[in-house]
Protein backbone atom coordinates (compact mmCIF):
# COMPACT_ATOMS: atom_id res chain seq x y z
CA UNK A 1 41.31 29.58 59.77
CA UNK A 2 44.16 31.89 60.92
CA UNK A 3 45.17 35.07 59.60
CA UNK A 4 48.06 33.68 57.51
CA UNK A 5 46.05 31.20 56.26
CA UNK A 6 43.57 33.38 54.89
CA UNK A 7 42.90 33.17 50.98
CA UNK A 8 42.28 37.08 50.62
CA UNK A 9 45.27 38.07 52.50
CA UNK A 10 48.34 40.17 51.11
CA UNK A 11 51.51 40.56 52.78
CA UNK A 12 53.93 42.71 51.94
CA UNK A 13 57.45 42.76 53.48
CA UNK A 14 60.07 45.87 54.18
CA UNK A 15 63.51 46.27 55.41
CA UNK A 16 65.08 48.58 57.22
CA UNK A 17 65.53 51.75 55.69
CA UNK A 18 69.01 53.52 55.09
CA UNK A 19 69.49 57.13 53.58
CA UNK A 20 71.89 59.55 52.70
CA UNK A 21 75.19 58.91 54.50
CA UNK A 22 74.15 55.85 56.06
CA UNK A 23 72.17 56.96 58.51
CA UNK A 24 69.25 55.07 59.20
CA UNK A 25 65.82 55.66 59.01
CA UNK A 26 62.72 54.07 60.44
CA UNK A 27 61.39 50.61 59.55
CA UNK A 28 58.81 51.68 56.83
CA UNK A 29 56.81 50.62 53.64
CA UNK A 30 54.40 51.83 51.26
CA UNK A 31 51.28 49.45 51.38
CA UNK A 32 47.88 49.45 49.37
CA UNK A 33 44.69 47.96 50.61
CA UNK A 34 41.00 47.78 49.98
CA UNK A 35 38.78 50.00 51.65
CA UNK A 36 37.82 48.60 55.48
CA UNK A 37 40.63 46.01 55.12
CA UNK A 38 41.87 45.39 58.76
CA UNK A 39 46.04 45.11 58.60
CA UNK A 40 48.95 42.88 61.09
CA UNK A 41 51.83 44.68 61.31
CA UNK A 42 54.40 42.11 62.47
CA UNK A 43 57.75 42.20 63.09
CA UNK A 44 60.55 39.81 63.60
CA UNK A 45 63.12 40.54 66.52
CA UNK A 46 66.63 39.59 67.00
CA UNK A 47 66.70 39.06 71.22
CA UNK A 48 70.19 38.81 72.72
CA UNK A 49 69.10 39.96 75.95
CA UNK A 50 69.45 37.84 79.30
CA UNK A 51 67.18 37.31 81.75
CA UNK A 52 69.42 39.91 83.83
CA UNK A 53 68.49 42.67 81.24
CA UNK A 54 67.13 45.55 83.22
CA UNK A 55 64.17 46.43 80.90
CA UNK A 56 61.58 43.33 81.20
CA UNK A 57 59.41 45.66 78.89
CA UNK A 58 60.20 47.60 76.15
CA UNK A 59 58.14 49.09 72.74
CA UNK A 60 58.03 50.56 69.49
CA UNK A 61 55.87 52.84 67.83
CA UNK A 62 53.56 52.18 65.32
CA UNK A 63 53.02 55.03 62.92
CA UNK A 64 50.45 54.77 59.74
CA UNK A 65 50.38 57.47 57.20
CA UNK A 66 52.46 59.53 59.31
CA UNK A 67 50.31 59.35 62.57
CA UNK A 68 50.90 57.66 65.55
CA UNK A 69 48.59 55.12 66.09
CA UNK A 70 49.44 52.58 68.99
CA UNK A 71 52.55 51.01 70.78
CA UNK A 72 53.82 47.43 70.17
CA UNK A 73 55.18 46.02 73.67
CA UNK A 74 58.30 44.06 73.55
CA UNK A 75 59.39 41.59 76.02
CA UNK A 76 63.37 41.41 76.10
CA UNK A 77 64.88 37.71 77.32
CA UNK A 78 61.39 36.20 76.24
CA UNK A 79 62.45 34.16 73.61
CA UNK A 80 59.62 35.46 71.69
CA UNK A 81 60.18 35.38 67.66
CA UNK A 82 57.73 37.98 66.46
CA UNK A 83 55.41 40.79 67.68
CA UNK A 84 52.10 41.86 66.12
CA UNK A 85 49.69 44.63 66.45
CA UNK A 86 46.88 45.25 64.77
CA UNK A 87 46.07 48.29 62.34
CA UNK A 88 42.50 49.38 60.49
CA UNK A 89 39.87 49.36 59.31
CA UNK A 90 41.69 51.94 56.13
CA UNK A 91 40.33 53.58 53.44
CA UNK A 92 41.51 52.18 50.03
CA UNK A 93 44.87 52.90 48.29
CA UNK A 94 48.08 53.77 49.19
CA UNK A 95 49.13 53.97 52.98
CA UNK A 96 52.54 54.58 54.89
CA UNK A 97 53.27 52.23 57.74
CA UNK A 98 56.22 53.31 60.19
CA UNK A 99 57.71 51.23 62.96
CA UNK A 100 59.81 53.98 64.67
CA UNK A 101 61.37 53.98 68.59
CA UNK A 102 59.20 54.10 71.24
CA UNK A 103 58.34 57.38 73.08
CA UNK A 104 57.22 55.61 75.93
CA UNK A 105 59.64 53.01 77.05
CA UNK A 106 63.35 52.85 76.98
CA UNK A 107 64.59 51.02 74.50
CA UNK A 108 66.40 47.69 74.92
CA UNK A 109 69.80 47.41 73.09
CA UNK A 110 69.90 43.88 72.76
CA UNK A 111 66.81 43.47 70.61
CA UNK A 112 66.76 44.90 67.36
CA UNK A 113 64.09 44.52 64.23
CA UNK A 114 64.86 41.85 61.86
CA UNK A 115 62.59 41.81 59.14
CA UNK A 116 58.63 43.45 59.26
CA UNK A 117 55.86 42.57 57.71
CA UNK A 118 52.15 43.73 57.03
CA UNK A 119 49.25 41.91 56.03
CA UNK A 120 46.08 42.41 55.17
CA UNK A 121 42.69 41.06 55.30
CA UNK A 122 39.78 42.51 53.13
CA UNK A 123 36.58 43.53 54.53
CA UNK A 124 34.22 40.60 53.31
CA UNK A 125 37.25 37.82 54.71
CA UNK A 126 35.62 35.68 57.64
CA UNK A 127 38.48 36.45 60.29
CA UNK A 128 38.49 40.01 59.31
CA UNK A 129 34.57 40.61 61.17
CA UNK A 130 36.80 39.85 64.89
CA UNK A 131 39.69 41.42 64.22
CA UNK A 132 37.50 44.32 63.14
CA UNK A 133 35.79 44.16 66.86
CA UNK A 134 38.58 43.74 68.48
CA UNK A 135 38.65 46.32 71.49
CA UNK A 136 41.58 49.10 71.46
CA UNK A 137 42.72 49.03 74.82
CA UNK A 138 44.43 52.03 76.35
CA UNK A 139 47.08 51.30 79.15
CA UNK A 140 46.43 52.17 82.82
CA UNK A 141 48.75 55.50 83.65
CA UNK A 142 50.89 53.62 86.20
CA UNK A 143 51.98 51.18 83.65
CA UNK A 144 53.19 53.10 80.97
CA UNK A 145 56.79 53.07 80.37
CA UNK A 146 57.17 50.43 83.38
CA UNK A 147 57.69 46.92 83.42
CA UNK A 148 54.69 45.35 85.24
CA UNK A 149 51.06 44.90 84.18
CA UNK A 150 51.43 45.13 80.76
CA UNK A 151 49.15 43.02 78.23
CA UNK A 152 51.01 40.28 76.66
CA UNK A 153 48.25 38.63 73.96
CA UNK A 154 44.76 38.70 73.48
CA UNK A 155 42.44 35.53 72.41
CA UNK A 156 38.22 35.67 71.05
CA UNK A 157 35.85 33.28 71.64
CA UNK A 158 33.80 32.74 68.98
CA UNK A 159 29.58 31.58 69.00
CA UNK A 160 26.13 31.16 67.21
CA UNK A 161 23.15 31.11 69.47
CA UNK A 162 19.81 31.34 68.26
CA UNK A 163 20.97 32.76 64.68
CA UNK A 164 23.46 35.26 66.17
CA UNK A 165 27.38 35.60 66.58
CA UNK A 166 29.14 36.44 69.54
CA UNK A 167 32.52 37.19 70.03
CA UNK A 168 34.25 37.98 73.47
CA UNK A 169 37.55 38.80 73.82
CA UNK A 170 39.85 38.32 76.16
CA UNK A 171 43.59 39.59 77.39
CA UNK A 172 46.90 37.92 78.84
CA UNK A 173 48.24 40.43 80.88
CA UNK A 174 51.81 39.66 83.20
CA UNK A 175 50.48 40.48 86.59
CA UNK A 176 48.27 42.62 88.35
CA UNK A 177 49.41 44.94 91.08
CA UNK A 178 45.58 44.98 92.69
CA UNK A 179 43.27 41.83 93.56
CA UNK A 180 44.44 38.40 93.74
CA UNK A 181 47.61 37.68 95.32
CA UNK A 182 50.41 35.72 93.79
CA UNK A 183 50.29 32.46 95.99
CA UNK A 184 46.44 32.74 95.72
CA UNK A 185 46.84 33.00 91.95
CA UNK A 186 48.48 29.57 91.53
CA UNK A 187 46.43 28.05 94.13
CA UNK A 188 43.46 28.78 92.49
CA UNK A 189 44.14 29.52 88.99
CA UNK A 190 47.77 28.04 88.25
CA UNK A 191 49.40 31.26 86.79
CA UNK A 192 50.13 34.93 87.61
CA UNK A 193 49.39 35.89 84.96
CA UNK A 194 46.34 38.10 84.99
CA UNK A 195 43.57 36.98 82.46
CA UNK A 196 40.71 38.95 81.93
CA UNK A 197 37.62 38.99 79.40
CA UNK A 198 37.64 42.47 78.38
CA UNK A 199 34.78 42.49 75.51
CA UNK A 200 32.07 40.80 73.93
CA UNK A 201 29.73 41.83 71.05
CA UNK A 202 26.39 40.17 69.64
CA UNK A 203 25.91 40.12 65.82
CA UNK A 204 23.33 39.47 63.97
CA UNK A 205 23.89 39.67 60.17
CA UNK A 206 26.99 41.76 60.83
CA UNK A 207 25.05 44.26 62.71
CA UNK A 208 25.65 45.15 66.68
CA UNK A 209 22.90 44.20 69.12
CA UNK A 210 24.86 43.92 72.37
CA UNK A 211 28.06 45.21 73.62
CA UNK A 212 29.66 44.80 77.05
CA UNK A 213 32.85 45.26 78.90
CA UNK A 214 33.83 43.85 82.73
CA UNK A 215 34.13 46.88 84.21
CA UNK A 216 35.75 47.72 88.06
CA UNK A 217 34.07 45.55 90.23
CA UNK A 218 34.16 42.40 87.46
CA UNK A 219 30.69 44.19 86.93
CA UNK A 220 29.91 43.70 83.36
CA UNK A 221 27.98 46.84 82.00
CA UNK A 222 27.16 48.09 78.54
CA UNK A 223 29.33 49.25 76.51
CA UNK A 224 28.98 53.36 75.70
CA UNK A 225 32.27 54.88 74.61
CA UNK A 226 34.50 55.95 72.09
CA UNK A 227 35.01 53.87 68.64
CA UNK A 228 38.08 53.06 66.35
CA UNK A 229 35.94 52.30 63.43
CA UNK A 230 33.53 49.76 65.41
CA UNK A 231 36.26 48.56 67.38
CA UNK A 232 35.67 50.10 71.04
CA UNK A 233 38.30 51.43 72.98
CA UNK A 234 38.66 50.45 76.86
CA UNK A 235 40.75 52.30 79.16
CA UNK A 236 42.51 49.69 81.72
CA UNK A 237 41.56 51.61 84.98
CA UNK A 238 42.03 49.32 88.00
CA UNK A 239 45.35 47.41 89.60
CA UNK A 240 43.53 44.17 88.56
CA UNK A 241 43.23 45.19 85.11
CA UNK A 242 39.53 46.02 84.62
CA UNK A 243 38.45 48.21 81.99
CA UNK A 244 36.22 51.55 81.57
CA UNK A 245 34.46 52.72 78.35
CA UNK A 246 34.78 55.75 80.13
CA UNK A 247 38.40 58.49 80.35
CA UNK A 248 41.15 58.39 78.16
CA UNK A 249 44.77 57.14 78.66
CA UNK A 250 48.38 57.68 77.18
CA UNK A 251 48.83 55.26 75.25
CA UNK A 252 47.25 52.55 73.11
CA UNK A 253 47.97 49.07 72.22
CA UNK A 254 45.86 46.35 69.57
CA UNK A 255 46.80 43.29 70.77
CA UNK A 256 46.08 40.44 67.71
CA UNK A 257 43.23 38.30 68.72
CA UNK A 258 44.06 34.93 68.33
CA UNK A 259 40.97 32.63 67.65
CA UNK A 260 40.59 29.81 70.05
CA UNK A 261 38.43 27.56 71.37
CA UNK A 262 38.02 26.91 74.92
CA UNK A 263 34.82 24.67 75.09
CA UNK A 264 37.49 21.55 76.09
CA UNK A 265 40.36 23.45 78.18
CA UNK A 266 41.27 26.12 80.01
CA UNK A 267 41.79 29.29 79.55
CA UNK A 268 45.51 28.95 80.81
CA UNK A 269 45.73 26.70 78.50
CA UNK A 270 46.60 29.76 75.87
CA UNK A 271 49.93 30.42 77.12
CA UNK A 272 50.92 26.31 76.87
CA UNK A 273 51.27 27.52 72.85
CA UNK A 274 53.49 30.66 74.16
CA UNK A 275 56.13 29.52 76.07
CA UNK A 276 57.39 33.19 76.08
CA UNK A 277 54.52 34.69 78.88
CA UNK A 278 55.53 32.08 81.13
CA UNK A 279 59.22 33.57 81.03
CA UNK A 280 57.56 36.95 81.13
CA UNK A 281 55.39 35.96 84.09
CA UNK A 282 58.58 34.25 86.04
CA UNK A 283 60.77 37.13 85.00
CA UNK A 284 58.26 39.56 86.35
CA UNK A 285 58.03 37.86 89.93
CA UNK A 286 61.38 37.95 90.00
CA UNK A 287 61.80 41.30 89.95
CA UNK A 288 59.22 42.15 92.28
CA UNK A 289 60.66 40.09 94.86
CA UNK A 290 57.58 37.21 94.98
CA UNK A 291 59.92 33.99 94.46
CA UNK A 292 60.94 32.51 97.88
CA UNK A 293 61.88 28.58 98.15
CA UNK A 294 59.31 28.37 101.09
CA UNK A 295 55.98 29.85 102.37
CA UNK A 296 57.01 32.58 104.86
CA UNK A 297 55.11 32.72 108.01
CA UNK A 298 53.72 36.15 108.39
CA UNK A 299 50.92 38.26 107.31
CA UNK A 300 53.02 38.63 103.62
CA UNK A 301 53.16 35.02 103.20
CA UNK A 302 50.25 35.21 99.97
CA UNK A 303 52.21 37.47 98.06
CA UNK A 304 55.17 35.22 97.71
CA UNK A 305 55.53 31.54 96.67
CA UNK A 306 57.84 29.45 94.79
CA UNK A 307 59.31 29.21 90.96
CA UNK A 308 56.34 28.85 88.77
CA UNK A 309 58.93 25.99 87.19
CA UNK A 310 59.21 24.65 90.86
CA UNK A 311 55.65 23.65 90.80
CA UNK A 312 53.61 20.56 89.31
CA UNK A 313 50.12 22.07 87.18
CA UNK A 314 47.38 19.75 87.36
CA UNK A 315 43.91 20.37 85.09
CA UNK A 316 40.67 19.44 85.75
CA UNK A 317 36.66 20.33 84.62
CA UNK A 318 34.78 20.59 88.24
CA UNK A 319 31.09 20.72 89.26
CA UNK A 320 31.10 21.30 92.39
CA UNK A 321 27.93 21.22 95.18
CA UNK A 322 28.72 23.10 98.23
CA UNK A 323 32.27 22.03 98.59
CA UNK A 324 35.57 23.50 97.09
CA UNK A 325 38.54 20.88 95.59
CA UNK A 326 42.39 21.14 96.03
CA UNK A 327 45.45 19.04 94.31
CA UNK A 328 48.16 17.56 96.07
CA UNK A 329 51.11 15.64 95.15
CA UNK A 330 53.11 13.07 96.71
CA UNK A 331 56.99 12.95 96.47
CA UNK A 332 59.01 9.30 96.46
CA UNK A 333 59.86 10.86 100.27
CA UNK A 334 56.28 9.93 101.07
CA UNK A 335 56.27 14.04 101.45
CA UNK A 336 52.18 15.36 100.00
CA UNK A 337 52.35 19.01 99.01
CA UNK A 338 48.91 21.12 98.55
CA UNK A 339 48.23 23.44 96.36
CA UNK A 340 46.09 25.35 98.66
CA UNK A 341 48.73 25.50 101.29
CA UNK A 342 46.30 23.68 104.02
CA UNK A 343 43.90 27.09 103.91
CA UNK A 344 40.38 26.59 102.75
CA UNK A 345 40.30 29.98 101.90
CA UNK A 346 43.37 28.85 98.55
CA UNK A 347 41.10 26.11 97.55
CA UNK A 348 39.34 26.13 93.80
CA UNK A 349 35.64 26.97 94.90
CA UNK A 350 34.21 27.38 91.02
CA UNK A 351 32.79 25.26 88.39
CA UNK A 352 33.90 24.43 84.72
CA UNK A 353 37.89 23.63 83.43
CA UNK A 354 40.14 25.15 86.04
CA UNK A 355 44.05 24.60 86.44
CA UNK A 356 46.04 24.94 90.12
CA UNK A 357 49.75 24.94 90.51
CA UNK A 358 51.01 22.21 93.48
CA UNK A 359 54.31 23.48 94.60
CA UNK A 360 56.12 20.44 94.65
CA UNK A 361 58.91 20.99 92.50
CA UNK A 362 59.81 19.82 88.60
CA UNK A 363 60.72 16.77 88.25
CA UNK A 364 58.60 14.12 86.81
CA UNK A 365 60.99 11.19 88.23
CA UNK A 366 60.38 12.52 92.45
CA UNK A 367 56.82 12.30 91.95
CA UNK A 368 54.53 9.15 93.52
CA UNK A 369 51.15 10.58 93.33
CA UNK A 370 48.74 12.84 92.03
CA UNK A 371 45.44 13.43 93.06
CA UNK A 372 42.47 15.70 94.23
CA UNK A 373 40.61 16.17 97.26
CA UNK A 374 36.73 17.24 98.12
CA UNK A 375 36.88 19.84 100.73
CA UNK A 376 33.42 21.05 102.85
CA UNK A 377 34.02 24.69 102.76
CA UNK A 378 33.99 27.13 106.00
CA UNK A 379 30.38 27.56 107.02
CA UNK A 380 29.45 24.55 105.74
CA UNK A 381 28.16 21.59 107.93
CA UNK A 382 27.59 18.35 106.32
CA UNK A 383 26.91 17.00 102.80
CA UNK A 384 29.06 18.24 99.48
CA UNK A 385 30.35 16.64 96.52
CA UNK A 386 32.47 17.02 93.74
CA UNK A 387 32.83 15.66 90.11
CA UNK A 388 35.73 16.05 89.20
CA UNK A 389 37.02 15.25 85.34
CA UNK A 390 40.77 15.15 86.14
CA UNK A 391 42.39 16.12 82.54
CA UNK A 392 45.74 16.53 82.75
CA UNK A 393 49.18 17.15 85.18
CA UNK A 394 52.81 18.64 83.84
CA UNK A 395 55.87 20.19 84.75
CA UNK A 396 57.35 23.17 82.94
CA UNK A 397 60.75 22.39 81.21
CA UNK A 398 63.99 24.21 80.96
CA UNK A 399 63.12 26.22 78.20
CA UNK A 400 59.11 26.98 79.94
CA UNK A 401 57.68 24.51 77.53
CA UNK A 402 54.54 22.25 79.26
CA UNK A 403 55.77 18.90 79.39
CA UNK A 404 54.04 15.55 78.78
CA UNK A 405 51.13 14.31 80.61
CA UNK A 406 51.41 12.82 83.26
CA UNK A 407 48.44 11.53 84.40
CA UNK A 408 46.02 9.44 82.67
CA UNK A 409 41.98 11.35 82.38
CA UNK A 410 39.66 10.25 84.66
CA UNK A 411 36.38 10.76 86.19
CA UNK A 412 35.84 11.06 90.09
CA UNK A 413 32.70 11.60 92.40
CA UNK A 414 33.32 12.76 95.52
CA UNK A 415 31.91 13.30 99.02
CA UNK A 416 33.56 16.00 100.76
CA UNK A 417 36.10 14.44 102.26
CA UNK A 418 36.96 12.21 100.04
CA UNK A 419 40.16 12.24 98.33
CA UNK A 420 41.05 10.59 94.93
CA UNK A 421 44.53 9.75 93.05
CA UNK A 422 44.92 9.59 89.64
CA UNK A 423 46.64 6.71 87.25
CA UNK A 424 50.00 7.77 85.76
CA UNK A 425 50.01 8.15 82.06
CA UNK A 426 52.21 5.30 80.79
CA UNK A 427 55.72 5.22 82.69
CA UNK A 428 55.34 8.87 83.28
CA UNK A 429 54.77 8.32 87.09
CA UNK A 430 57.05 4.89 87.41
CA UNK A 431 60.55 4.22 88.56
C-alpha cells in the first residue's frame, strides 16, 4: 500500500499566498490532524532550468506551527515533478505548515512552487508505523548549502522473522566525496550514486527491541542518540556518507521512505522508477570534472570514466566461491569492452543481486554480445566458481529512462575462467 493509497489518509491542498498590496507571502495552510498522525508535505515544482543552471542543488524550508523543522532539497534541471518531506508525529488539532525560502542554499530562479500539498496518515494506519521510524538525518557540515553529496530519496525494507518486524532503511545519496571511486563505482556497483543503509529497527508488537545504524567504518553499532518522537536522528559524519547517533549538524532533512521490496532486484534498481537521480548523478560528475570519453593513464585514472548514458548496465544474482565475476560486451566491430577495465581489483567480488556498468556506449543496434566472466582472484591459485543468474542488460535513453531488456535470464555455472554469453531478448540484440 502507498501513502496515497492509504484509506485513513487526508490531504489537504494550499496555494500560494498573496497579501496586502500584492506582495507575496509564503506557501502556507492551516491543517488539522489526529494526535501521532505522521504528515507528507509535498510540493509540485515548475523546473525551467537547464542542465547549464549553476545551482545543481537548491532547498526550501519547511516550517510547522511557526518553527523550522527541516529542509526540502531541490534538484534544478532534474526533471523531477514533486518533492516530499516528511513531518510528525503531531499532537491533535490545528497546525500551521509553512514552505518558506531556504536559509541554506541559494535559491534557483527557474523553479518555482506550483501547487503544495499535505497529507496525513493517522497513528493506527499500517504505513504510518515506518514512516514513524523513519531516521531524521542531519547533513554532514561540508555539504550544506553545496551541490554534492546531498541525499536524493530514501527506501525501507520491510520483514517478519520469528513473530517480529523489521524495518531498515536506506538512502540515495548523489555521490560521495570519500571511499569508492567513480570508475570503481560503476565497475562494481553500476552507479555513483552513493547508497547506504542508514537504519534498522526490530518490533515486536509495536514495541522497540533493536536499533542500529552503519556507523564510520560500515561498522554497524547500536543505536543511542537523540529522538524525533521515536524516529532517531543520524548525523551524516563521513565523505562516504556514514552516519553517527552521536554530534549534531546544521541542518535536517526527512527524506519519504518509499516501501520496496528488494528480495528479487537490486538495490539500484530504485532509481530505474526515478529517472531524475540518474540526471542528478550525471549532472553531478559533470561538474566535478569525472566524465572523460576514455580511461586516462595515470594514477587519477579511477576517479574518472565515461557518460553513465555511454555505458551498457547488465544485472545479475551471484554466488560466488573464491572467485570474483566481470561483464563485458562485444561491439558489431568485434571490439569486447570490460566493465572492470582488465583490473581484478574493479571486478564484483560479493554475493546476492548486483548490477555493473560496461562502458561500451548506448546503443542497442552496435551491440553483438553480452556476457560474464569467472575470474580467480589475486592470491588465489586454483579452483573457483561462479553461479551466476544473469537477469537483465539496458541502455539509458535520452531522457535517463532504463530501456528494454536486452538479454534473455539465464542461469550459468562457472569455473574460473570460464566465460559465458547470454541470449538476446527477442530482436533486441539482432541486425
Amino acid at each position: 500500500m502507498t501513502f496515497r493509497q492509504a484509506s485513513r489518509a487526508t490531504t489537504v491542498a494550499f496555494a500560494l499566498v498573496t497579501g496586502a498590496c500584492g506582495v507575496e507571502r509564503p506557501n502556507e495552510a492551516i491543517v488539522t490532524s489526529g494526535d501521532g498522525a505522521m504528515g507528507v508535505v509535498s510540493v509540485a515544482m515548475s523546473d525551467r532550468c537547464t542542465p547549464s543552471v549553476a545551482r545543481r542543488v537548491a532547498a526550501l524550508g519547511v516550517w510547522v506551527d511557526g518553527r523550522h523543522e527541516q529542509e526540502m532539497l531541490l534538484f534544478p534541471a532534474s526533471g523531477h515533478p514533486a518533492y516530499d518531506s516528511l513531518i510528525g508525529p503531531l499532537a491533535r488539532g490545528r497546525h500551521h505548515i509553512e514552505i518558506r525560502p531556504s536559509a541554506f542554499w541559494t535559491p534557483a530562479a527557474c523553479m518555482t512552487p506550483d501547487r503544495v500539498s499535505v497529507s496525513f496518515l493517522e497513528a493506527g494506519a499500517s504505513t504510518a508505523q515506518i514512516y514513524r521510524h523513519a531516521p531524521v538525518l542531519e547533513l554532514r557540515a561540508d555539504t550544506v548549502g553545496e551541490q554534492s553529496d546531498v541525499p536524493l530519496y530514501a527506501y525501507a525494507e520491510s520483514a517478519v522473522r520469528d513473530g517480529a518486524r523489521s524495518l531498515r532503511y536506506t538512502t540515495v545519496f548523489s555521490n560521495e566525496d570519500g571511499g569508492t571511486p567513480t570508475r570503481a563505482l560503476l565497475a562494481r556497483w553500476g552507479r555513483t550514486t552513493d547508497i547506504e543503509e542508514v537504519f534498522e529497527v526490530t518490533l515486536r508488537e509495536d514495541r522497540i527491541v533493536g536499533e542500529v545504524f552503519q556507523g564510520p567504518d560500515h561498522v554497524v553499532r547500536p543505536f543511542a542518540g537523540r529522538r524525533h518522537g521515536v524516529a532517531p536522528i543520524l548525523l551524516v559524519a563521513t565523505l562516504n556518507n556514514m552516519v553517527t547517533d552521536r554530534g549534531r549538524g546544521l541542518v535536517t532533512v526527512r527524506p519519504v521512505p518509499a516501501v520496496v521490496d528488494l528480495s528479487r532486484s537490486t538495490r539500484e534498481s530504485t532509481m530505474d522508477e526515478r529517472p531524475w537521480a540518474y540526471r542528478v548523478m550525471e549532472h553531478e560528475l559533470e561538474a566535478e570534472g569525472r566524465i572523460v570519453a576514455d580511461a586516462p593513464v595515470d594514477k587519477d585514472w579511477e576517479k574518472r570514466a565515461p557518460a553513465p548514458r555511454a555505458h551498457v548496465y547488465v544485472e545479475a544474482k551471484l554466488r560466488l566461491n573464491r572467485a570474483v565475476v566481470a561483464a563485458w560486451v562485444t561491439d558489431r566491430q568485434n571490439r569486447r569492452f570490460w566493465s572492470h577495465y582488465g583490473r581484478l581489483a574493479l571486478a564484483i567480488n560479493r554475493d546476492g543481486f548486483v548490477r555493473s556498468a560496461v562502458p561500451a556506449g548506448a546503443d542497442p543496434e552496435a551491440i553483438a554480445e553480452i556476457g560474464f566472466a569467472c575470474l580467480m582472484p589475486a592470491g588465489e591459485q586454483a579452483g573457483g566458481s561462479c553461479q551466476i543468474d544473469a537477469t537483465r542488460a539496458f541502455v539509458l535513453g535520452t531522457n535517463n529512462t532504463p530501456g528494454p531488456n536486452l538479454v534473455t535470464p539465464a542461469r550459468f555455472i562457472l569455473q574460473a575462467g570460464d566465460e559465458a554469453t547470454l541470449r538476446p531478448a527477442g530482436l533486441a540484440l539482432m541486425r
